[in-house]
N, C-alpha and C. Protein backbone atom coordinates (compact mmCIF):
# COMPACT_ATOMS: atom_id res chain seq x y z
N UNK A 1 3.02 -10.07 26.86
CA UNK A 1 2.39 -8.76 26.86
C UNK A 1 2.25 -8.26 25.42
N UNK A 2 0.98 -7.60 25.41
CA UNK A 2 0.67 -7.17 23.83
C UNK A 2 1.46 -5.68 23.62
N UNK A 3 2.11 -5.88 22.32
CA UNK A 3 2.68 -4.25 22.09
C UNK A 3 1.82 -3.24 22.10
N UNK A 4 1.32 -2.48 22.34
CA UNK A 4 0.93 -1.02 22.24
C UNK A 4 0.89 -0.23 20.79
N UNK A 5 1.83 -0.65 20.42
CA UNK A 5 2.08 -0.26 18.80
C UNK A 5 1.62 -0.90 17.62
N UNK A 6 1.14 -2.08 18.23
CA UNK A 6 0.75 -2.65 17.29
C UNK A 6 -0.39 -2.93 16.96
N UNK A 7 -1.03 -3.26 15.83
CA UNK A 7 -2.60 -3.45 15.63
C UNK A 7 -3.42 -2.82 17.19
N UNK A 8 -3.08 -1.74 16.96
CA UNK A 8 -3.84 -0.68 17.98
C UNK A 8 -4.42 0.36 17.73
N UNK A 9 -4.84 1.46 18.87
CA UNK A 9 -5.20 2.90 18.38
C UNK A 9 -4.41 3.28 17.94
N UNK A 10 -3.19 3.25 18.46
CA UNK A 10 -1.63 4.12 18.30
C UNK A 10 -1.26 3.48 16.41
N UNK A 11 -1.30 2.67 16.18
CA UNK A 11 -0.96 2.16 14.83
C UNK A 11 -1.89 2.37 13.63
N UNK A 12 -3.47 2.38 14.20
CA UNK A 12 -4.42 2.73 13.27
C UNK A 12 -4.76 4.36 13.13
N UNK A 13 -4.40 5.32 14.26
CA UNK A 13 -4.13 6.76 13.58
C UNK A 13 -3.33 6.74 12.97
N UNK A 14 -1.77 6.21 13.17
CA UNK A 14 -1.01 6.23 11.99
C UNK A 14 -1.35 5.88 10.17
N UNK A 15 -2.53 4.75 10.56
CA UNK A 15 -2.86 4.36 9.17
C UNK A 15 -3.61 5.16 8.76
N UNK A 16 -4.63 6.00 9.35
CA UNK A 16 -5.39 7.24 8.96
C UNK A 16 -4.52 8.50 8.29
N UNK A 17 -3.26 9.04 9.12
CA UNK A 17 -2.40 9.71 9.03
C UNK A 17 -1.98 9.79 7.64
N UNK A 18 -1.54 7.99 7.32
CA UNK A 18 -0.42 7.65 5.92
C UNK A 18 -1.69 7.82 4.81
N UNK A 19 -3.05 7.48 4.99
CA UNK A 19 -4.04 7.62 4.02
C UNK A 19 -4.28 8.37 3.77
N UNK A 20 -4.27 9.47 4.67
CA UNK A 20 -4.15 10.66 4.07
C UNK A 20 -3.26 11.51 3.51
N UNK A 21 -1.71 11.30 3.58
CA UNK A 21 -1.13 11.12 3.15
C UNK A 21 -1.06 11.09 1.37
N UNK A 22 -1.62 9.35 1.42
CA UNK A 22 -1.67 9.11 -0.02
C UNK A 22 -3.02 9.93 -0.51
N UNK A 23 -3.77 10.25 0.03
CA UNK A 23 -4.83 11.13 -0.98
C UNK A 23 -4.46 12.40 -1.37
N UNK A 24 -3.38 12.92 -0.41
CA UNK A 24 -3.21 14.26 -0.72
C UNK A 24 -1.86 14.19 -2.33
N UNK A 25 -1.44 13.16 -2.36
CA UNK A 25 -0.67 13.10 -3.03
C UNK A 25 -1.15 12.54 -4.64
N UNK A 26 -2.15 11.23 -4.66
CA UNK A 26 -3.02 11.00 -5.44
C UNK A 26 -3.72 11.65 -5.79
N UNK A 27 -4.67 12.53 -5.04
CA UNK A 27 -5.85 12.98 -5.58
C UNK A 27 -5.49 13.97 -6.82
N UNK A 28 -4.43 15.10 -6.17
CA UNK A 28 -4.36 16.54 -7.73
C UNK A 28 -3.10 15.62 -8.17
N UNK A 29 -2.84 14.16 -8.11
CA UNK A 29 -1.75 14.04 -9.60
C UNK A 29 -1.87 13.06 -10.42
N UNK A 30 -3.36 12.07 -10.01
CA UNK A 30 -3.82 11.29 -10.69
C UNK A 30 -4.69 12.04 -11.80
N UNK A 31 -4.32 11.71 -13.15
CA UNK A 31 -4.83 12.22 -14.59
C UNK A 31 -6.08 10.68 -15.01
N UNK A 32 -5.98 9.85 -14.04
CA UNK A 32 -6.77 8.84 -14.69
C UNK A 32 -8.33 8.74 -13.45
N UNK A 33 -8.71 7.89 -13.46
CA UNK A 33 -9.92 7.42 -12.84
C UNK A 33 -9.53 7.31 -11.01
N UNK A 34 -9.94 7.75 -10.11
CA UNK A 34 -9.97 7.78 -8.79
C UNK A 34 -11.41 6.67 -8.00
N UNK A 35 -10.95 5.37 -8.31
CA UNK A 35 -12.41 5.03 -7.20
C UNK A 35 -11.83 4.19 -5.78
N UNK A 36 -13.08 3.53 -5.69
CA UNK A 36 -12.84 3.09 -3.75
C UNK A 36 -12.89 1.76 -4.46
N UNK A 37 -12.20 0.71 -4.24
CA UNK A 37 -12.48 -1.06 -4.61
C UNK A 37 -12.44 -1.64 -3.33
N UNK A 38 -13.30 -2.08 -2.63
CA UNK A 38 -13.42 -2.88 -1.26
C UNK A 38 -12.57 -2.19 -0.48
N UNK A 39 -12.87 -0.69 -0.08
CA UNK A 39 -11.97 -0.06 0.76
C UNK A 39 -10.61 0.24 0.37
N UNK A 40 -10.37 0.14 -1.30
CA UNK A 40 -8.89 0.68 -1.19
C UNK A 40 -9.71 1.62 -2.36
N UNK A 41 -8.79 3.29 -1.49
CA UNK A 41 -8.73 3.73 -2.67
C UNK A 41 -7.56 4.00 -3.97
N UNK A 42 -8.37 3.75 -5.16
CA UNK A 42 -7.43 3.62 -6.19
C UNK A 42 -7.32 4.86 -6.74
N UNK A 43 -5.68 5.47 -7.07
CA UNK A 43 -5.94 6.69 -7.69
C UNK A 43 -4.73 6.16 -9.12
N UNK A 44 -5.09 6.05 -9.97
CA UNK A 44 -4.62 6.09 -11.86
C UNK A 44 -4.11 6.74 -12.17
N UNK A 45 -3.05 6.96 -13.11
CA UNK A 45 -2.93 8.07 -13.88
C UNK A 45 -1.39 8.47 -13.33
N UNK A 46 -1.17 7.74 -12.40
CA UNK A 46 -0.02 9.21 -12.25
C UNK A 46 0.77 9.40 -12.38
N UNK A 47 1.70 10.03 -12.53
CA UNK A 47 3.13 9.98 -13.23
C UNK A 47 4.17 8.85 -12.46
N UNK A 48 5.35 8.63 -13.11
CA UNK A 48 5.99 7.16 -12.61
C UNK A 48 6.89 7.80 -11.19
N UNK A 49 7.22 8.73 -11.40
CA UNK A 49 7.92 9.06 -9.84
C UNK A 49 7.68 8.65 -8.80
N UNK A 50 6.51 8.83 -8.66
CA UNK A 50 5.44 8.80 -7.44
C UNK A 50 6.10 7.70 -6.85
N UNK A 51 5.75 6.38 -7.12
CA UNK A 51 5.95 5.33 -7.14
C UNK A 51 7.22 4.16 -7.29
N UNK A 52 7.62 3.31 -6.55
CA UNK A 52 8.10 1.90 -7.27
C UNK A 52 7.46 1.10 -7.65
N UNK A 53 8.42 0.40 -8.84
CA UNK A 53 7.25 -0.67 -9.57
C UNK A 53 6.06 0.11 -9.77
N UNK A 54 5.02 -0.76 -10.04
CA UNK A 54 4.02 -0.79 -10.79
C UNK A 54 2.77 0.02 -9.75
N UNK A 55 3.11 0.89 -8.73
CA UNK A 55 2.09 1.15 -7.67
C UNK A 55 2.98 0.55 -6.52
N UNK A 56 2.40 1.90 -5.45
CA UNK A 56 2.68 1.95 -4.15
C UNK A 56 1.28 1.87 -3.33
N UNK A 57 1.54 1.28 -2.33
CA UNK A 57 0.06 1.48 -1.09
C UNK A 57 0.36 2.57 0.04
N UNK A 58 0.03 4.09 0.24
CA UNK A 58 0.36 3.98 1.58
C UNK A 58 -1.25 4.51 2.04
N UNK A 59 -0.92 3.87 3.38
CA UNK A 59 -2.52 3.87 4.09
C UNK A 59 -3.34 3.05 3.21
N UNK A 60 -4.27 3.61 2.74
CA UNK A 60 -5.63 2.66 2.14
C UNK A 60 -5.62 2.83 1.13
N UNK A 61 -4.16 3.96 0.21
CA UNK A 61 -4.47 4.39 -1.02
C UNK A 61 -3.20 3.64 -1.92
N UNK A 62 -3.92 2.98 -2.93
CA UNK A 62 -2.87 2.77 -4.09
C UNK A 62 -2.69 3.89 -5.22
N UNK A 63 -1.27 3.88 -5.48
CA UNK A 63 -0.88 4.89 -5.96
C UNK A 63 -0.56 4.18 -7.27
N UNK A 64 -0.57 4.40 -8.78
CA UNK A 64 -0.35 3.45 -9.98
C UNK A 64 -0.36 4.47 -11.05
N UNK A 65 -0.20 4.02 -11.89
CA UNK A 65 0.01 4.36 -13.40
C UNK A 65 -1.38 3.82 -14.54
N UNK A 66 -0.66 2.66 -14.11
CA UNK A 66 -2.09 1.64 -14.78
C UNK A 66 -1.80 0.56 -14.87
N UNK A 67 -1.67 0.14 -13.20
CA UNK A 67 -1.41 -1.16 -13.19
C UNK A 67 -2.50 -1.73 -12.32
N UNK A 68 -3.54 -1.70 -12.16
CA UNK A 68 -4.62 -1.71 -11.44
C UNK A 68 -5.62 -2.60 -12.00
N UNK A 69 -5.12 -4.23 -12.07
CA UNK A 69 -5.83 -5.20 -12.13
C UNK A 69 -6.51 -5.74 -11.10
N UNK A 70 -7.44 -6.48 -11.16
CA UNK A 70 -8.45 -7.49 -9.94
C UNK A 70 -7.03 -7.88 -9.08
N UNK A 71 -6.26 -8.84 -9.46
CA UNK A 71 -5.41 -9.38 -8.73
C UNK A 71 -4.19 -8.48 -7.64
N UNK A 72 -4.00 -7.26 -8.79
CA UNK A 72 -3.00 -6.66 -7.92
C UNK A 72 -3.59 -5.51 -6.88
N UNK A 73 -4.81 -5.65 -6.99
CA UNK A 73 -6.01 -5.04 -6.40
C UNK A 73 -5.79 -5.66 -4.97
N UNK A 74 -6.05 -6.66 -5.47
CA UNK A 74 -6.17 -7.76 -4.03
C UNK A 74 -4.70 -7.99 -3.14
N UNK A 75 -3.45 -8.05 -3.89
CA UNK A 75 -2.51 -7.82 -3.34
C UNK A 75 -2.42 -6.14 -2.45
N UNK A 76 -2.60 -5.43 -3.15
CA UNK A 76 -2.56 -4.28 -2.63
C UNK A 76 -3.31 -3.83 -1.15
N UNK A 77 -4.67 -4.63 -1.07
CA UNK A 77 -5.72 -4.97 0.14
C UNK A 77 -4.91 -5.25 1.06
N UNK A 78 -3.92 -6.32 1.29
CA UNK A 78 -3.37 -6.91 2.26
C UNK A 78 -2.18 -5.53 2.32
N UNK A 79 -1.69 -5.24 1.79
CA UNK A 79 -0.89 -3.81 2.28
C UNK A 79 -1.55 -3.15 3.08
N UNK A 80 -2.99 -2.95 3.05
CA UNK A 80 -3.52 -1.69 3.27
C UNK A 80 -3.94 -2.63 4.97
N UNK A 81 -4.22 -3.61 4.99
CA UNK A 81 -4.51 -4.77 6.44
C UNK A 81 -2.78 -4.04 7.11
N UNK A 82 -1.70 -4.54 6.54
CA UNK A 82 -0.35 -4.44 6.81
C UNK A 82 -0.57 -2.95 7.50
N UNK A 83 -0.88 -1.93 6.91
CA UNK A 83 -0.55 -0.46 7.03
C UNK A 83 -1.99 -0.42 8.40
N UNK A 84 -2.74 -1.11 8.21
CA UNK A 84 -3.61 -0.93 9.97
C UNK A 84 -2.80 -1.51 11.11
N UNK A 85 -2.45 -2.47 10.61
CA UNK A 85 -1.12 -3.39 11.62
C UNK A 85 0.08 -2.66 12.57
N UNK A 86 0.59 -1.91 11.52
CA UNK A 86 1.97 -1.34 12.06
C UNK A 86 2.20 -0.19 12.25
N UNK A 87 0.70 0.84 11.62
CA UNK A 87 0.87 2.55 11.21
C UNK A 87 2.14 2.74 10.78
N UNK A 88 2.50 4.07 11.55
CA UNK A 88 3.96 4.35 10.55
C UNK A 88 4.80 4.02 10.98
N UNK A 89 5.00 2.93 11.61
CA UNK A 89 6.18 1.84 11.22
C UNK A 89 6.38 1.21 9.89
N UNK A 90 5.47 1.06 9.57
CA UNK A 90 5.33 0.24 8.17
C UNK A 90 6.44 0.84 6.88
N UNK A 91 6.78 2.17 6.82
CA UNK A 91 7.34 2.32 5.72
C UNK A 91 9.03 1.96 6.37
N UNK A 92 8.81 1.83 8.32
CA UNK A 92 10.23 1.23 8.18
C UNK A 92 10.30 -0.15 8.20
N UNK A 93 9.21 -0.82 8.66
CA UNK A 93 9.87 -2.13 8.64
C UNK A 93 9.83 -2.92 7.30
N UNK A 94 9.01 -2.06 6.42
CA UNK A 94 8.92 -2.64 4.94
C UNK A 94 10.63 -2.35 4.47
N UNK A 95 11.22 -1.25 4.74
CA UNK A 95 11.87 -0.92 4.40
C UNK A 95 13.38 -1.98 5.10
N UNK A 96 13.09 -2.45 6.16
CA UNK A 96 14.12 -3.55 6.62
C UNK A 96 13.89 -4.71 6.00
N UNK A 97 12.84 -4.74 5.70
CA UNK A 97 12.41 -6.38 4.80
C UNK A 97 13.44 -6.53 4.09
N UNK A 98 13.69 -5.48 3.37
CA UNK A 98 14.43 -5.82 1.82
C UNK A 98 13.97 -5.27 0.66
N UNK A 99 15.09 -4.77 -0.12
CA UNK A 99 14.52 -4.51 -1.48
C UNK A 99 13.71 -5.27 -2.37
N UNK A 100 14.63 -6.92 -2.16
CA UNK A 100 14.03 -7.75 -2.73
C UNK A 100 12.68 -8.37 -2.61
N UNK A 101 11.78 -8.36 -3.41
CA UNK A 101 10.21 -8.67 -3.37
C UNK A 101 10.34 -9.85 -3.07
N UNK A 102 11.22 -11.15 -3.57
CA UNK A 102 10.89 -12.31 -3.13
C UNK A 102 11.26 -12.92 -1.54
N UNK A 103 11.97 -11.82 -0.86
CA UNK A 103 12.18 -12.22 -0.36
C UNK A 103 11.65 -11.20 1.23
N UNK A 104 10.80 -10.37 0.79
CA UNK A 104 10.61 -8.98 1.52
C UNK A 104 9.05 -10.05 2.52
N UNK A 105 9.02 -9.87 3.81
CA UNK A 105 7.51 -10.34 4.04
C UNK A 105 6.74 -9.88 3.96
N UNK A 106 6.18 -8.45 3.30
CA UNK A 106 5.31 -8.24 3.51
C UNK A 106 5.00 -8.12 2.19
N UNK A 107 5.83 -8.50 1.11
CA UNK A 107 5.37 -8.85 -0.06
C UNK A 107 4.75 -10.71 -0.34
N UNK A 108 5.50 -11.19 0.43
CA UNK A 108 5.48 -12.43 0.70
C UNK A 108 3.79 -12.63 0.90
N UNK A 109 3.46 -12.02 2.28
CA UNK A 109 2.37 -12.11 2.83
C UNK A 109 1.10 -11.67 1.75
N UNK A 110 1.34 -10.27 0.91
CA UNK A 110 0.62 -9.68 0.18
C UNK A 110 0.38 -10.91 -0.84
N UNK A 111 1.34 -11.76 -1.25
CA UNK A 111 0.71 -12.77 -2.59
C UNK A 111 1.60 -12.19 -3.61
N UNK A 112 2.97 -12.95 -3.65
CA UNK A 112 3.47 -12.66 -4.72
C UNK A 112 3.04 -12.85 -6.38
N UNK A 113 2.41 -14.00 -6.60
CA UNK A 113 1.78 -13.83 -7.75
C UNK A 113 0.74 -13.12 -8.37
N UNK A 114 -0.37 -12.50 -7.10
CA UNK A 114 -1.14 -11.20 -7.19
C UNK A 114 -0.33 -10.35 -7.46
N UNK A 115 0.58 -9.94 -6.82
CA UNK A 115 1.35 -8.35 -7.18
C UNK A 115 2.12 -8.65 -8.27
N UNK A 116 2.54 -9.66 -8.71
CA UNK A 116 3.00 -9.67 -10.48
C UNK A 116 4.17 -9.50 -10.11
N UNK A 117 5.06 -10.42 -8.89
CA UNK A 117 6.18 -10.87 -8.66
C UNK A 117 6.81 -11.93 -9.60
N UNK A 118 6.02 -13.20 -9.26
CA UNK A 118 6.40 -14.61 -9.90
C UNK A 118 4.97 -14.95 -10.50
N UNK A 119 5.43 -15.97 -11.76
CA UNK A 119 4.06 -16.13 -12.26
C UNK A 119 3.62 -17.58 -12.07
C-alpha cells in the first residue's frame, strides 16, 4: 500500500507551505541577486545565520551567502525533488539522517561532490 504522505497532495502542499516559507525569509534578507534557476529559487546575500554550511534549501528556495555555483545549484535541485517527496517531514527526516553529510541520505542522494562535500 502506497503512503498517503508521501510524494502526494498531502506532501506537495507541504512543499508549497516550506517555499513559502523560504521566500518569506529570503526575499527582505537577501542583500544580493534573487533569481529562479530551473525552478529553484535562488536568494544571495544573506547573512550567515540563516543558514548551515554554505546554503540551506527549504521548499524550492535556496538560501546562501554566495555559494551559488552551477554544481551546487544542481545539488540543491534534488533537495527541492526531496522537499516535493516528503513535505514537512523533510526537515525531520533530514534531521534523523544525521549531522554528518557523508553519511546523511539525502545528502548522499543530492551528489556529494555537487554540494562541495568530497572532491
Amino acid at each position: 500500500m502506497r503512503n498517503p504522505l508521501l510524494d502526494s497532495p498531502v506532501s506537495r502542499a507541504g512543499w508549497l507551505f516550506a517555499t513559502a516559507v523560504g521566500l518569506a525569509i529570503g526575499v527582505p534578507l537577501s542583500t544580493g541577486r534573487i533569481r529562479v534557476v530551473d525552478g529553484l529559487v535562488v536568494c544571495s546575500g544573506l547573512p550567515r545565520w540563516v543558514f548551515r554550511r554554505g546554503g540551506t534549501c527549504v521548499g524550492s528556495v535556496y538560501l546562501t551567502r554566495d555559494n551559488d555555483g552551477d554544481r551546487v545549484l544542481r545539488h540543491e535541485r534534488v533537495h527541492v525533488t526531496q522537499w516535493r517527496r516528503y513535505g514537512m517531514a523533510m526537515p525531520l527526516l533530514y534531521a534523523l539522517a544525521g549531522r554528518d553529510p557523508l553519511r546523511n541520505r539525502f545528502e548522499v542522494e543530492a551528489g556529494l561532490e555537487d554540494g562541495g562535500y568530497v572532491r
